[in-house]
C-alpha atoms as a PDB file:
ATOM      1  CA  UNK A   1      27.022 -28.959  -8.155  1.00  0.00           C
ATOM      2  CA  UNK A   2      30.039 -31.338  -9.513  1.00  0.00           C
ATOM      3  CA  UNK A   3      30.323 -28.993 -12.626  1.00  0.00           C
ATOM      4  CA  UNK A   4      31.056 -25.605 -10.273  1.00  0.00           C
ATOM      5  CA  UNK A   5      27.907 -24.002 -11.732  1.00  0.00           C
ATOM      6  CA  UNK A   6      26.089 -21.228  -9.284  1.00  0.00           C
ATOM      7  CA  UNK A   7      22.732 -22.370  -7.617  1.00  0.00           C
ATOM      8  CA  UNK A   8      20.364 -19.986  -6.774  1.00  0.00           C
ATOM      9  CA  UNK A   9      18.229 -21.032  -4.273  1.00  0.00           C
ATOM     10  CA  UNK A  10      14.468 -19.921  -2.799  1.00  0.00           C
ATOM     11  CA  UNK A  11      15.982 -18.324   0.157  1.00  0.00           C
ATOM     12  CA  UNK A  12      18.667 -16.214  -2.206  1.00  0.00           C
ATOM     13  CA  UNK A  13      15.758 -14.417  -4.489  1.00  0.00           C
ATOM     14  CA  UNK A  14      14.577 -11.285  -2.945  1.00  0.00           C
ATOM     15  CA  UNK A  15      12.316 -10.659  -6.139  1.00  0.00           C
ATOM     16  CA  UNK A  16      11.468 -12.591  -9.184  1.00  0.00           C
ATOM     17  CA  UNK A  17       8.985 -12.256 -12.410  1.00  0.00           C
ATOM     18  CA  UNK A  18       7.946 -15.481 -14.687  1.00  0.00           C
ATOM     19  CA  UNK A  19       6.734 -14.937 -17.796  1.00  0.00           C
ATOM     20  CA  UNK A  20       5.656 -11.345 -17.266  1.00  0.00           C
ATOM     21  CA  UNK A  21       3.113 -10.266 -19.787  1.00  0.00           C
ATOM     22  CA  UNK A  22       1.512  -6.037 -19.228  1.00  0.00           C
ATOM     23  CA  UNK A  23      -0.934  -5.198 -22.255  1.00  0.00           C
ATOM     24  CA  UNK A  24      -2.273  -2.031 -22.601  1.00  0.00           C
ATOM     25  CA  UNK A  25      -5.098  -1.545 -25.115  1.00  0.00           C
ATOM     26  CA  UNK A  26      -6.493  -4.306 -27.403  1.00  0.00           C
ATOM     27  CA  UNK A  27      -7.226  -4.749 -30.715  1.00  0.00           C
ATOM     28  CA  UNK A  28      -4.777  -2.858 -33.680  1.00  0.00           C
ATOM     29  CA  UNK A  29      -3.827  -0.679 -30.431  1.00  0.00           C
ATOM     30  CA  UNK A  30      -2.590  -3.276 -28.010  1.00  0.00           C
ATOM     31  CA  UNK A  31       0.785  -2.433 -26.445  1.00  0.00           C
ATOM     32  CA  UNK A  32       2.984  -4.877 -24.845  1.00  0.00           C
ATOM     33  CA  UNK A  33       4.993  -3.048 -22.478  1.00  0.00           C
ATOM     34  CA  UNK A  34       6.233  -6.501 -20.882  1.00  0.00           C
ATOM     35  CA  UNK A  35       6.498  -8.927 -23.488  1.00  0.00           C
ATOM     36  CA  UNK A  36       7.497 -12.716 -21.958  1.00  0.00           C
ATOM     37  CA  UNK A  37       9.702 -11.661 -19.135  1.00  0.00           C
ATOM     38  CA  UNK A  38      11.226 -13.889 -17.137  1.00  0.00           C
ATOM     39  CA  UNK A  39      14.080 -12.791 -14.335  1.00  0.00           C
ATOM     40  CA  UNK A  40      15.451 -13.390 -10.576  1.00  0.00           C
ATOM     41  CA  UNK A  41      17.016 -10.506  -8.719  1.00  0.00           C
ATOM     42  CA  UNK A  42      19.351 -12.329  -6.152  1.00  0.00           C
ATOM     43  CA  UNK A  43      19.271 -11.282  -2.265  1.00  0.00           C
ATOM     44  CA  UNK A  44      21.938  -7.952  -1.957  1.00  0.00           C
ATOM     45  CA  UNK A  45      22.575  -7.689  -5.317  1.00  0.00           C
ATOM     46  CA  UNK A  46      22.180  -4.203  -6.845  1.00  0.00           C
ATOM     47  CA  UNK A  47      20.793  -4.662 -10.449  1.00  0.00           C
ATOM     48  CA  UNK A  48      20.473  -1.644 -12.963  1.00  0.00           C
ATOM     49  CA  UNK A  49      17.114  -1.839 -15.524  1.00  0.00           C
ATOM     50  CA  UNK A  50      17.674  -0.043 -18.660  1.00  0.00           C
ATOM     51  CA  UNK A  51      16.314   0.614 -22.466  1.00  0.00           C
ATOM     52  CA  UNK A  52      15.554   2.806 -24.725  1.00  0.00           C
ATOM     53  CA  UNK A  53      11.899   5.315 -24.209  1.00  0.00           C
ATOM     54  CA  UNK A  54       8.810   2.748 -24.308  1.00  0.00           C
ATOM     55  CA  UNK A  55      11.536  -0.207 -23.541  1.00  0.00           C
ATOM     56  CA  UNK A  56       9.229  -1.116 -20.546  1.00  0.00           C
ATOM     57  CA  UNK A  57      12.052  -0.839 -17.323  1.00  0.00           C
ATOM     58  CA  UNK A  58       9.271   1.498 -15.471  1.00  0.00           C
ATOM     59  CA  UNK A  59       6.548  -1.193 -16.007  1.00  0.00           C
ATOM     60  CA  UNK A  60       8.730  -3.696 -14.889  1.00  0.00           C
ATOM     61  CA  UNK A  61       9.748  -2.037 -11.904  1.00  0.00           C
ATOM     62  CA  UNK A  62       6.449  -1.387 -11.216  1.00  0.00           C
ATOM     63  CA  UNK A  63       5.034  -4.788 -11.705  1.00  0.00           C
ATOM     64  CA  UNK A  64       7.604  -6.099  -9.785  1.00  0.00           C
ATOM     65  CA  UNK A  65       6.703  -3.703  -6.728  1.00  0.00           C
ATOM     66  CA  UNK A  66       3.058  -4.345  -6.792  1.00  0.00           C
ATOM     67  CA  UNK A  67       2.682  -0.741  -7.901  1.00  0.00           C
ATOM     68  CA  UNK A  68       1.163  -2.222 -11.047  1.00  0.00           C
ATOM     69  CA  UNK A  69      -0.950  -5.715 -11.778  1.00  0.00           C
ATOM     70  CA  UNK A  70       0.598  -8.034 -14.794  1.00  0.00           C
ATOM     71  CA  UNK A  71      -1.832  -8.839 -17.472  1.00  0.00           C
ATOM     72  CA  UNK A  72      -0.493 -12.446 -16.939  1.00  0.00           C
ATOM     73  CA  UNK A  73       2.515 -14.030 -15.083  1.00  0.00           C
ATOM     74  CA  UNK A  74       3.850 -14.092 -11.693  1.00  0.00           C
ATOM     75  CA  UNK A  75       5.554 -12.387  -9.542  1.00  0.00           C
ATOM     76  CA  UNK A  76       6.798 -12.776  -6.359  1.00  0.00           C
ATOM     77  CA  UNK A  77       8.800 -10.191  -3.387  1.00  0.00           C
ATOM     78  CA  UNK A  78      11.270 -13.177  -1.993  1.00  0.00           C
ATOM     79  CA  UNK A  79       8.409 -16.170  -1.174  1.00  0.00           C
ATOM     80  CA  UNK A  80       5.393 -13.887  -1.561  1.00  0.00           C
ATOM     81  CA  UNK A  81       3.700 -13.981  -4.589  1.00  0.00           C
ATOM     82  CA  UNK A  82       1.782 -11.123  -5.424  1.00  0.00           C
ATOM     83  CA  UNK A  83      -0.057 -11.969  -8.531  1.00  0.00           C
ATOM     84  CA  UNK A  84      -3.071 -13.490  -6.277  1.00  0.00           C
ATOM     85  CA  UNK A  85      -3.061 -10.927  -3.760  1.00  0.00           C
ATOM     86  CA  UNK A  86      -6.005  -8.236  -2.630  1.00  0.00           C
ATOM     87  CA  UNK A  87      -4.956  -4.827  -3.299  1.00  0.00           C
ATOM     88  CA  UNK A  88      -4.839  -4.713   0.718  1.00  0.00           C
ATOM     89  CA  UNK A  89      -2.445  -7.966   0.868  1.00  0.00           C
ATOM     90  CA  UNK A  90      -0.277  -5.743  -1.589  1.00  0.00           C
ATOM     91  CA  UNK A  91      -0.053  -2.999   0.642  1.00  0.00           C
ATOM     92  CA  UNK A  92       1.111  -4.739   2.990  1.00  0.00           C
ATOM     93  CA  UNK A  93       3.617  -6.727   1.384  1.00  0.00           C
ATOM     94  CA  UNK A  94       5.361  -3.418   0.180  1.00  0.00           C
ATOM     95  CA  UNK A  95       4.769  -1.348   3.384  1.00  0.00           C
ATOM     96  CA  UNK A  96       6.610  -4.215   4.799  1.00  0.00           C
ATOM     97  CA  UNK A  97       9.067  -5.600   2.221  1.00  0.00           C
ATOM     98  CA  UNK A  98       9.528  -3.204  -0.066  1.00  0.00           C
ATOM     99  CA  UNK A  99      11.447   0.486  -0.150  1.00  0.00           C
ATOM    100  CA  UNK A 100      11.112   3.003  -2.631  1.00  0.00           C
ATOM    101  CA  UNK A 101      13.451   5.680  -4.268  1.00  0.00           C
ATOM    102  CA  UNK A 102      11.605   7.862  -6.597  1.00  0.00           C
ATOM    103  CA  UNK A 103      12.759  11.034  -8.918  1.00  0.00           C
ATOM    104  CA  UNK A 104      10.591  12.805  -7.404  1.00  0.00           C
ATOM    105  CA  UNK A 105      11.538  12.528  -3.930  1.00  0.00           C
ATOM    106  CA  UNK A 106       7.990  12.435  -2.266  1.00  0.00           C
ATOM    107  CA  UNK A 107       8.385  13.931   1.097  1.00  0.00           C
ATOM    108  CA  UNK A 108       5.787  15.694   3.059  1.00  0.00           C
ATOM    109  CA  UNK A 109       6.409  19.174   3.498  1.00  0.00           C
ATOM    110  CA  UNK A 110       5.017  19.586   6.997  1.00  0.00           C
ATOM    111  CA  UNK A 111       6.849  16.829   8.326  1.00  0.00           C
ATOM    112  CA  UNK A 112      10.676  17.598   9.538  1.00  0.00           C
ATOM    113  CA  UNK A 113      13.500  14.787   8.030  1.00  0.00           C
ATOM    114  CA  UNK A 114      13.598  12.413  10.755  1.00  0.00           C
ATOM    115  CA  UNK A 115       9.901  12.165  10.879  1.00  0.00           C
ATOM    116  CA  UNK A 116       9.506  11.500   6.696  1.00  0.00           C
ATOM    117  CA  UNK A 117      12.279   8.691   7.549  1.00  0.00           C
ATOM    118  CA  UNK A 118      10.190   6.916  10.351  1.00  0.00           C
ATOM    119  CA  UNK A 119       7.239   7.768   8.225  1.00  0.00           C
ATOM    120  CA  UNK A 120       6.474   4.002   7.079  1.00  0.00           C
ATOM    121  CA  UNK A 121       7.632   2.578   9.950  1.00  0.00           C
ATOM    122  CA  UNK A 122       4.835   4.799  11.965  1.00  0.00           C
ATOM    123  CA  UNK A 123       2.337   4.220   9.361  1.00  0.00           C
ATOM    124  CA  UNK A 124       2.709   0.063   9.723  1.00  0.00           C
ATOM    125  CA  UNK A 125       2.833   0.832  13.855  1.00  0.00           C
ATOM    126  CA  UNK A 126       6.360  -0.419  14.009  1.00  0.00           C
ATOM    127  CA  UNK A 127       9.443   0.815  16.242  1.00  0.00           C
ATOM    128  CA  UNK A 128      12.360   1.178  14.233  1.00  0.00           C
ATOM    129  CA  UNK A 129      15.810  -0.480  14.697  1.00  0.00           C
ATOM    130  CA  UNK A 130      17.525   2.521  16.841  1.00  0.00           C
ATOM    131  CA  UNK A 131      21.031   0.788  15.701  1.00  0.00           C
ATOM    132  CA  UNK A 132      20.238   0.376  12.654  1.00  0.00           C
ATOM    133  CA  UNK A 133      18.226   3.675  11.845  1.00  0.00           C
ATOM    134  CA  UNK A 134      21.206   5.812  13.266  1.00  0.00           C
ATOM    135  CA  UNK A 135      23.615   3.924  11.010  1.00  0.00           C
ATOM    136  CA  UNK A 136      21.475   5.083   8.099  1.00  0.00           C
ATOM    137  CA  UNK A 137      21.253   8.302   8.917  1.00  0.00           C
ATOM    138  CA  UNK A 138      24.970   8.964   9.748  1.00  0.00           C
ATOM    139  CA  UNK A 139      25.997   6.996   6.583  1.00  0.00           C
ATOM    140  CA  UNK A 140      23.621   9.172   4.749  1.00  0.00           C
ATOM    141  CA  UNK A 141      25.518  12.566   6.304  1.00  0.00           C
ATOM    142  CA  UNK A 142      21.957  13.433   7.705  1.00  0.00           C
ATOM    143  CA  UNK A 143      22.465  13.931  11.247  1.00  0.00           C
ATOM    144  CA  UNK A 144      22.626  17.226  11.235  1.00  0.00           C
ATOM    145  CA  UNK A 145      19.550  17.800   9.001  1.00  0.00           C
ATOM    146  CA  UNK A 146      17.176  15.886  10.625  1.00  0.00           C
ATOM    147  CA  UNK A 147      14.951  18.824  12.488  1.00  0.00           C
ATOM    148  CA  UNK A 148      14.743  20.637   9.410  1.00  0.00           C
ATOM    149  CA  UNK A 149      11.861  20.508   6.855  1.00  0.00           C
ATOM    150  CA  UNK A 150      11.741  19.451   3.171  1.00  0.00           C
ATOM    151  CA  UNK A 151      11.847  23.193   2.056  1.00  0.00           C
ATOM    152  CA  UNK A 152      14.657  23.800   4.085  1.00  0.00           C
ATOM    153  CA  UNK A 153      16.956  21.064   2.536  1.00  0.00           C
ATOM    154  CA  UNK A 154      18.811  21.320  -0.582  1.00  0.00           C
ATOM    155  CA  UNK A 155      17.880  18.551  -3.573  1.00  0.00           C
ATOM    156  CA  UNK A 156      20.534  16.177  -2.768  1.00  0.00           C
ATOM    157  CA  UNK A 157      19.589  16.361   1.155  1.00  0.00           C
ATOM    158  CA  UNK A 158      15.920  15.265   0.420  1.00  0.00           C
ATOM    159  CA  UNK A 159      16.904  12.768  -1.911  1.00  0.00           C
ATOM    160  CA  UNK A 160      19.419  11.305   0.983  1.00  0.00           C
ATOM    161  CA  UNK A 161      15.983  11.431   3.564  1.00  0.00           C
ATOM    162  CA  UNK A 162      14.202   9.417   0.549  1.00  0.00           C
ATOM    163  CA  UNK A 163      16.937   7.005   0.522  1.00  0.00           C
ATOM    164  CA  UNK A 164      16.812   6.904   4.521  1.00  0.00           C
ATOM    165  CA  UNK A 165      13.535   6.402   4.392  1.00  0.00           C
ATOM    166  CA  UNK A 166      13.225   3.416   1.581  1.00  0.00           C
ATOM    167  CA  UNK A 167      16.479   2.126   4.071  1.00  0.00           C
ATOM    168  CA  UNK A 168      14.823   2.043   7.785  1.00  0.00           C
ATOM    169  CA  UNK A 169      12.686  -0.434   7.965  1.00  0.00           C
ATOM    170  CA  UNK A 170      15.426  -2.820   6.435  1.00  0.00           C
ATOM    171  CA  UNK A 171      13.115  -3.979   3.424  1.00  0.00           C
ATOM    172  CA  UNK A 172      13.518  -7.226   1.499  1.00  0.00           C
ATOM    173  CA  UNK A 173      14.424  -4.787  -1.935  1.00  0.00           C
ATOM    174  CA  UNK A 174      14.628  -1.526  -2.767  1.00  0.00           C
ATOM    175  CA  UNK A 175      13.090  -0.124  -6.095  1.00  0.00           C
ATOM    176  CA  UNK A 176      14.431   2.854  -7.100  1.00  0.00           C
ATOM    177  CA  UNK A 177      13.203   4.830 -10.353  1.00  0.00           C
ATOM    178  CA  UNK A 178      15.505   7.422 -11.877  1.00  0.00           C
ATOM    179  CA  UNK A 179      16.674   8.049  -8.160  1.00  0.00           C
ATOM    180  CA  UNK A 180      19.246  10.654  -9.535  1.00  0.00           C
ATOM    181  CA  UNK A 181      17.205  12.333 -12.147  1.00  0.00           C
ATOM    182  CA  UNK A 182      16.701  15.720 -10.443  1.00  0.00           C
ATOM    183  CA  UNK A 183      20.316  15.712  -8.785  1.00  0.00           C
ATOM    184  CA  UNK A 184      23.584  17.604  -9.950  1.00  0.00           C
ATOM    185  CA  UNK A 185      26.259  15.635 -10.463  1.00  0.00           C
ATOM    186  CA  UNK A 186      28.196  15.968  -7.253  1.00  0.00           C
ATOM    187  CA  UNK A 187      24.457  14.603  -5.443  1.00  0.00           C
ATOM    188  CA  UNK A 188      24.120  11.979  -7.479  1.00  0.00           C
ATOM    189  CA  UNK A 189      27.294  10.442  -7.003  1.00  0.00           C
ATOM    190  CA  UNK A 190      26.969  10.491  -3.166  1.00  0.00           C
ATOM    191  CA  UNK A 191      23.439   8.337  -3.318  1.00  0.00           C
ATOM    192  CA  UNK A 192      25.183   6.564  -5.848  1.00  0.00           C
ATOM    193  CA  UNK A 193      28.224   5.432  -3.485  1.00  0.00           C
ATOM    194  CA  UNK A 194      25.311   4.793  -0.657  1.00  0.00           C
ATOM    195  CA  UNK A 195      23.636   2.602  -2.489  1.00  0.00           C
ATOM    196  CA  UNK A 196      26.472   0.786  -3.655  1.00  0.00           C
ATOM    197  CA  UNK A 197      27.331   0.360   0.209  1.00  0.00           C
ATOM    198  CA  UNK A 198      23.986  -0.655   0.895  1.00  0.00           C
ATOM    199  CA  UNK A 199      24.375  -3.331  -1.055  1.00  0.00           C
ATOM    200  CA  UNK A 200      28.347  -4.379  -0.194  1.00  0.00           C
ATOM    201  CA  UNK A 201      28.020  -3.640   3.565  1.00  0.00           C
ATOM    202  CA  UNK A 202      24.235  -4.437   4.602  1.00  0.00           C
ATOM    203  CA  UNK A 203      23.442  -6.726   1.833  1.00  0.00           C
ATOM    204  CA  UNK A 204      20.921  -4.737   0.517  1.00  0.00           C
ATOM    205  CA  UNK A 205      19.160  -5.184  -2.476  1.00  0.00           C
ATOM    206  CA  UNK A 206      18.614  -2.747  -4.954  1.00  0.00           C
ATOM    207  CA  UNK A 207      17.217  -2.702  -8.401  1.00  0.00           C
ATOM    208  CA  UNK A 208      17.670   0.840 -10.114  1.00  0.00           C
ATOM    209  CA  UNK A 209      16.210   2.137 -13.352  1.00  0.00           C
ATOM    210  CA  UNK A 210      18.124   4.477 -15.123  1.00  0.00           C
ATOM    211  CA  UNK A 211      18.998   6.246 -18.176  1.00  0.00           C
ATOM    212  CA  UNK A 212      21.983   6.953 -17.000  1.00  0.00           C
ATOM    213  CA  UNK A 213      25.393   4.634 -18.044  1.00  0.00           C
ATOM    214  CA  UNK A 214      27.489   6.467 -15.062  1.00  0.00           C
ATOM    215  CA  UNK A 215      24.738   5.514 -12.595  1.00  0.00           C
ATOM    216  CA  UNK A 216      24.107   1.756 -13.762  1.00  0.00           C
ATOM    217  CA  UNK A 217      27.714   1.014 -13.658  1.00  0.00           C
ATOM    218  CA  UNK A 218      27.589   1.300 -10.208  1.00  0.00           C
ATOM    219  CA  UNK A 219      25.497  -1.840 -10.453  1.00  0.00           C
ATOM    220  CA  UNK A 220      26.503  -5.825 -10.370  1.00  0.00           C
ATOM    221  CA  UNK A 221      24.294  -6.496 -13.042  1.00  0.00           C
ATOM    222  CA  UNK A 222      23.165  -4.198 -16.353  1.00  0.00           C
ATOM    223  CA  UNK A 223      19.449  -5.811 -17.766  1.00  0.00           C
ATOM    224  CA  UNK A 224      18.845  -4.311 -21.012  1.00  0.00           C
ATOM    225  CA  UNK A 225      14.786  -4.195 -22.322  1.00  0.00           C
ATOM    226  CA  UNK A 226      13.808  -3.588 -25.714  1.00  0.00           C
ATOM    227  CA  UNK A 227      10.385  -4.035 -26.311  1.00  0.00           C
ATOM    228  CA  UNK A 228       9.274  -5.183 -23.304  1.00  0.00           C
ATOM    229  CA  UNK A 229      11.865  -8.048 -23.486  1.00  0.00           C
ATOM    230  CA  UNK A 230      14.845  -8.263 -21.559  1.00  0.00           C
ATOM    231  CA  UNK A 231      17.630  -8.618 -24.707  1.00  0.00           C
ATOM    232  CA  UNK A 232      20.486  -8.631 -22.661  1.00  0.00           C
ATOM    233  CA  UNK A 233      22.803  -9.044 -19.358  1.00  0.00           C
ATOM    234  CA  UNK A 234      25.573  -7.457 -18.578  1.00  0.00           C
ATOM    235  CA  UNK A 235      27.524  -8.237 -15.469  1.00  0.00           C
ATOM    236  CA  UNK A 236      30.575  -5.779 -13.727  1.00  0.00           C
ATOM    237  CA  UNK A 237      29.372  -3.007 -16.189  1.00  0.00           C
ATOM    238  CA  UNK A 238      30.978   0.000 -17.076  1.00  0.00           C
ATOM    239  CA  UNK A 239      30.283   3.103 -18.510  1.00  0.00           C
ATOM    240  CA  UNK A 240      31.899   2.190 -21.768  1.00  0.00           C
ATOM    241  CA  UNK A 241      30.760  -0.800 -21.914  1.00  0.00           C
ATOM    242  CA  UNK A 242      27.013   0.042 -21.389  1.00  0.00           C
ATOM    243  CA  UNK A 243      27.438   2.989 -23.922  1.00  0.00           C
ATOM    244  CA  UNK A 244      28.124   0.703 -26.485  1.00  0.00           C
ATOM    245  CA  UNK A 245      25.413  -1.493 -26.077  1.00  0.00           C
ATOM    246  CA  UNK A 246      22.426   0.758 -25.962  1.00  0.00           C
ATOM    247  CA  UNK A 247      24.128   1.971 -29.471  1.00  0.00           C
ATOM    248  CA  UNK A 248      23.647  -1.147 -30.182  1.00  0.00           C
ATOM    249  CA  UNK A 249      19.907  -1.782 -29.054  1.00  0.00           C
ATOM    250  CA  UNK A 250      19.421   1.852 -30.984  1.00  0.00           C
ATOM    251  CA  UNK A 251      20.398   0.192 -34.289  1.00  0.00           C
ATOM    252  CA  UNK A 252      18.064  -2.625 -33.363  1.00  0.00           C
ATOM    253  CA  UNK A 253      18.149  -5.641 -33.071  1.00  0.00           C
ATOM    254  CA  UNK A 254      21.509  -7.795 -33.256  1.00  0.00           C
ATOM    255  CA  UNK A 255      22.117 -10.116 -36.792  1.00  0.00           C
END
């Protein structure tokens, strides 16, 4: 545009929500966990999500993933919209588009590393990318690991095979929920600094909720919910800088 100002187009949005509404209840005991929300995540961005208990960042991560159904609104996974689709359709659509990071790191025990990183890729009947599968795993430090079984790998190690695993099958976005909850701090900064590659290097795109102001300045972009609204964005955050505004969003909201 003449006036310099940033398009985003179609083919840039790897996820985006328009006027998001999730009600739980009715009646006196309706809750609106997403109230009105309306946001794009751009292709190989990483975005941090984050609020205050009962803010609604988990339902919106999970509304956005198809893990959970709006009350009203749309979403879409880059041109897919999911809002119409069979609980099948949406199965598909994340099998195929969509990785996952969890706190809980969800591997299966009887399965070795290696195998819980094909794991989706087997399920969907799909040969992985050896190139790209071996340059997850050695940026990951797992190469060594990959025989051995959940129970045989240290916290940090099996959230690394998560990450592998939400990485191989090169997915449209990765969701990732409190992905360094249950790591020390020396574990959490390594899948930290891999996800911020992921996103410089492969053009990955992440979106991360957290609690966490170390962990979402490793983000391009800070959203900020309060009551199921998103109050505020906060681009090339840093830990200072986010401190101070969830004081803020503690005090309520801003006269």
């Amino acid at each position: 545009m003449a006036d310099g100002t940033a398009v985003t187009t179609a083919t840039d949005v790897a996820a985006r929500i328009e006027d998001g509404f999730r009600l739980y209840g009715a009646g006196d005991a309706e809750v609106r966990a997403l109230n009105g929300v309306t946001h794009t995540f751009p292709k190989g961005q990483f975005t941090a999500i984050m609020g205050p208990s009962g803010s609604g960042k988990s339902t919106l991560m999970q509304c956005m993933a198809g893990l959970d159904r709006l009350t009203s609104g749309t979403t879409w996974i880059g041109d897919v919209e999911l809002t119409g689709l069979s609980e099948k359709e949406i199965t598909r659509v994340r099998r195929d588009r969509v990785g996952f990071i969890f706190q809980a790191f969800n591997l299966v025990p009887t399965l070795n590393a290696l195998e819980n990183i094909r794991l989706p890729l087997d399920i969907a009947g799909r040969e992985p990318d050896g190139g790209w599968l071996d340059q997850v795993i050695s940026a990951l430090n797992l190469g060594d690991r990959l025989k051995h079984r959940p129970s045989e790998l240290s916290g940090g190690q099996q959230q690394r095979v998560a990450a592998a695993r939400a990485l191989a099958s090169r997915p449209d976005i990765v969701f990732a929920d409190e992905p360094t909850g249950q790591l020390d701090s020396h574990s959490s900064s390594e899948l930290l600094g891999f996800m911020r590659r992921a996103a410089d290097e492969y053009g990955q795109t992440i979106v991360m909720v957290t609690h966490d102001p170390g962990a979402a300045s490793r983000a391009d972009m800070v959203l900020f919910l309060a009551d199921g609204r998103i109050v505020d964005e906060m681009p090339d955050p840093t830990p200072d800088s986010i401190l101070d505004r969830m004081k803020v969003l503690a005090e309520g909201p801003r006269t």
